[in-house]
Protein backbone atom coordinates (compact mmCIF):
# COMPACT_ATOMS: atom_id res chain seq x y z
CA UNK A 1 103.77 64.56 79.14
CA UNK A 2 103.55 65.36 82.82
CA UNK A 3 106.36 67.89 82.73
CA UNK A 4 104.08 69.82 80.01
CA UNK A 5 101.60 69.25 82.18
CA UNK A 6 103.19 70.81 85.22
CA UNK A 7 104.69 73.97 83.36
CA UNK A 8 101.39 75.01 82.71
CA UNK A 9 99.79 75.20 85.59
CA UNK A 10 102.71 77.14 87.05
CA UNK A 11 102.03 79.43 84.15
CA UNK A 12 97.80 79.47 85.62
CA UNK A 13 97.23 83.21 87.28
CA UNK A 14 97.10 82.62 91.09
CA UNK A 15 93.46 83.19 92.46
CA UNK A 16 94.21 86.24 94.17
CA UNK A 17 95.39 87.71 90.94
CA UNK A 18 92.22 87.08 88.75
CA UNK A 19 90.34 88.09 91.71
CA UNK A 20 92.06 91.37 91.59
CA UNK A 21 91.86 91.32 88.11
CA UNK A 22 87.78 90.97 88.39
CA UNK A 23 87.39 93.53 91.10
CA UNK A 24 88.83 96.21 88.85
CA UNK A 25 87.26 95.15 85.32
CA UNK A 26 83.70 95.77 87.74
CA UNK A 27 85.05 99.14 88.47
CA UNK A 28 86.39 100.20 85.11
CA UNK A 29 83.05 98.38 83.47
CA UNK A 30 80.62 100.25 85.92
CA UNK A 31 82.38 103.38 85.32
CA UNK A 32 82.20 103.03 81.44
CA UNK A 33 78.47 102.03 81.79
CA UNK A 34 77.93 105.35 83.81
CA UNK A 35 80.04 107.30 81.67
CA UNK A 36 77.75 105.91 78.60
CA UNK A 37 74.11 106.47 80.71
CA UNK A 38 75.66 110.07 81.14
CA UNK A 39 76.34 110.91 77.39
CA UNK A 40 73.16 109.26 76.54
CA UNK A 41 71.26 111.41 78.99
CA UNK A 42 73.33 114.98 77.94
CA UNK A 43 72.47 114.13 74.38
CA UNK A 44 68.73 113.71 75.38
CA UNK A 45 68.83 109.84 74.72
CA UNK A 46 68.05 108.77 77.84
CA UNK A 47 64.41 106.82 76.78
CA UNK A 48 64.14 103.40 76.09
CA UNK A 49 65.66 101.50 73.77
CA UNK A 50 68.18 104.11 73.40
CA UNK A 51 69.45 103.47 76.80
CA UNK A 52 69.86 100.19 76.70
CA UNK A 53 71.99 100.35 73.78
CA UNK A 54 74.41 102.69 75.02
CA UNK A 55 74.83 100.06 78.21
CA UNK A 56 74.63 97.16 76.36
CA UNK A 57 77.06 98.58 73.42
CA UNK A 58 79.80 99.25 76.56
CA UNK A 59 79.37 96.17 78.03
CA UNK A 60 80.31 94.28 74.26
CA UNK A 61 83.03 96.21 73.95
CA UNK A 62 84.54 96.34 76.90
CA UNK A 63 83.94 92.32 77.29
CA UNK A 64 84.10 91.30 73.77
CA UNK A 65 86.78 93.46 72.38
CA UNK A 66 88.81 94.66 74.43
CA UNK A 67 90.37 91.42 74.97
CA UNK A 68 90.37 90.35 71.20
CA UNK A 69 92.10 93.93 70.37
CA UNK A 70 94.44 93.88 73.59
CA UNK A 71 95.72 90.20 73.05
CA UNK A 72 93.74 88.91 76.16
CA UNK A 73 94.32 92.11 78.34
CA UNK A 74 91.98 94.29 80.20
CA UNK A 75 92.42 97.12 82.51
CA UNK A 76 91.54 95.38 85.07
CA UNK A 77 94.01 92.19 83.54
CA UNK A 78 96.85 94.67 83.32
CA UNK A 79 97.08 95.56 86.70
CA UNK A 80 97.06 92.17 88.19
CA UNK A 81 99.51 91.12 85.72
CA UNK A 82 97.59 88.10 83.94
CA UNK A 83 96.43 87.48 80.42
CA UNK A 84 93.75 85.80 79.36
CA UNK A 85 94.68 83.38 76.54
CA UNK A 86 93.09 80.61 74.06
CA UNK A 87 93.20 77.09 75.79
CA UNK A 88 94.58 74.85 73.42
CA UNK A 89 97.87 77.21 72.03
CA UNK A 90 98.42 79.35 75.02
CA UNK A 91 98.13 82.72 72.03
CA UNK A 92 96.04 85.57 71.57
CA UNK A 93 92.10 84.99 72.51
CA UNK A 94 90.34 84.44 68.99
CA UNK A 95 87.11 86.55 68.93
CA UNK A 96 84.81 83.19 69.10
CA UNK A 97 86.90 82.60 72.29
CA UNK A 98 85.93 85.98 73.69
CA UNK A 99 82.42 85.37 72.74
CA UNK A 100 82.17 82.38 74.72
CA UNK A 101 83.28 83.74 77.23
CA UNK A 102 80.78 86.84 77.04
CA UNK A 103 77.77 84.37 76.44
CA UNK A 104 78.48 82.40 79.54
CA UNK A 105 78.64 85.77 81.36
CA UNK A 106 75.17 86.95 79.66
CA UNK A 107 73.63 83.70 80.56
CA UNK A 108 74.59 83.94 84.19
CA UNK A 109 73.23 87.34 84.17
CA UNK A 110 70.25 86.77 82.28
CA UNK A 111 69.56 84.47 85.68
CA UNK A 112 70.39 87.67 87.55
CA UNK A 113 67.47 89.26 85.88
CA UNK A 114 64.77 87.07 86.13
CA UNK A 115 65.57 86.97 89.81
CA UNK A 116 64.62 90.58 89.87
CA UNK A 117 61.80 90.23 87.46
CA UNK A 118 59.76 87.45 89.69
CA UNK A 119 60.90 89.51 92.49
CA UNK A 120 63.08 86.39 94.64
CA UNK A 121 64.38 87.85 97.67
CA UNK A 122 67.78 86.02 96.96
CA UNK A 123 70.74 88.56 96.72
CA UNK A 124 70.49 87.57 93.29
CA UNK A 125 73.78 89.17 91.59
CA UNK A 126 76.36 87.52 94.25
CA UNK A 127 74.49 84.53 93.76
CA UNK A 128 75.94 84.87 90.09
CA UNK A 129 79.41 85.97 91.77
CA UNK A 130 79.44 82.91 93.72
CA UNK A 131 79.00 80.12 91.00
CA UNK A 132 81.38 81.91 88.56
CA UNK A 133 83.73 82.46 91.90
CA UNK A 134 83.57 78.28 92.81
CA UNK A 135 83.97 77.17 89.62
CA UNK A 136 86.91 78.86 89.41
CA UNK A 137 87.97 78.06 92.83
CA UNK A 138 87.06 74.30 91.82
CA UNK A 139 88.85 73.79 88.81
CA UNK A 140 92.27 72.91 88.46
CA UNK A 141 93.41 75.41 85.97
CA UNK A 142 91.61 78.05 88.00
CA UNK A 143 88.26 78.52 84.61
CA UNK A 144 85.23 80.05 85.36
CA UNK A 145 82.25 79.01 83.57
CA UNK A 146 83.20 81.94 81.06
CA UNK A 147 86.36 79.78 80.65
CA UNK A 148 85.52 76.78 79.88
CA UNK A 149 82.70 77.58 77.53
CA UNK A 150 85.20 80.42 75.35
CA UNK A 151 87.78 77.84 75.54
CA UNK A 152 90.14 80.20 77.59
CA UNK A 153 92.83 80.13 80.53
CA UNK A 154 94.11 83.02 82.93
CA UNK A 155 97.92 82.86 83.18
CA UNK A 156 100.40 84.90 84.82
CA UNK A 157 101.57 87.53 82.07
CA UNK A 158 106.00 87.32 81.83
CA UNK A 159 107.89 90.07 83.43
CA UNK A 160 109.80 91.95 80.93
CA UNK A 161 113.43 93.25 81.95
CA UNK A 162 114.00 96.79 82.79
CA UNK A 163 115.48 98.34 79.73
CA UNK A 164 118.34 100.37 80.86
């Protein structure tokens, strides 16, 4: 049991890796969300609830499934060379598995927003960075709170051989 035990945390994603990961799912996320609040606004849909939809509609898909679709990879994922896979079978995220994972996300943010609404002088959003950031730096197998509530682990994705 403890040799099971040890082979799969070797298989975990190093920190620096999901970090990396992260940084680059922000960047390809923010520039999708722009790239959405741009169409909107060319096709004259730039009121609200329209808006919203178009960012909200990105953010889904680009969080919900992308991962289902791409067997736990990302752009972001990709690069860094990790996959994000289902807990107990070490396989393809299910799409309740990416959901939990999404909702944790939303709830952390939703605390991002009511920081702005009441107007709390706390740098609100890297407050959300930070719990999500020591969780994972806390935890054994390296979960964030999106993690453990989808039911999910980061590991290091296999290096194929060159085919010659």
């Amino acid at each position: 049991m403890e040799a099971s035990s040890d082979s799969r945390l070797a298989q975990i994603a190093p920190r620096w890796r999901r970090l990396i990961s992260r940084a680059v799912d922000l960047l390809a996320l923010g520039a999708l969300v722009f790239a959405a609040l741009f169409g909107a606004d060319k096709l004259g849909l730039e009121y609200f609830p329209i808006n919203d939809v178009f960012l909200l509609g990105t953010i889904v898909i680009y969080e919900l499934f992308v991962p289902w679709f791409a067997c736990g990879l990302s752009f972001g994922r990709l690069l860094a060379g990790v996959q994000l896979v289902s807990e107990a079978k070490l396989q393809r995220p299910s799409l309740f598995n990416c959901l939990g994972r999404l909702s944790a996300r939303a709830g952390l943010f939703a605390m991002f927003v009511v920081f702005i609404a009441y107007e709390i002088s706390l740098p609100a959003f890297a407050l959300v960075v930070v719990i999500e950031g020591l969780v994972g730096a806390l935890t054994q197998q390296r979960q964030t709170l999106g993690d453990f509530v989808g039911r999910t682990i980061v590991i290091q994705r296999e290096r194929r051989a060159a085919q010659v």
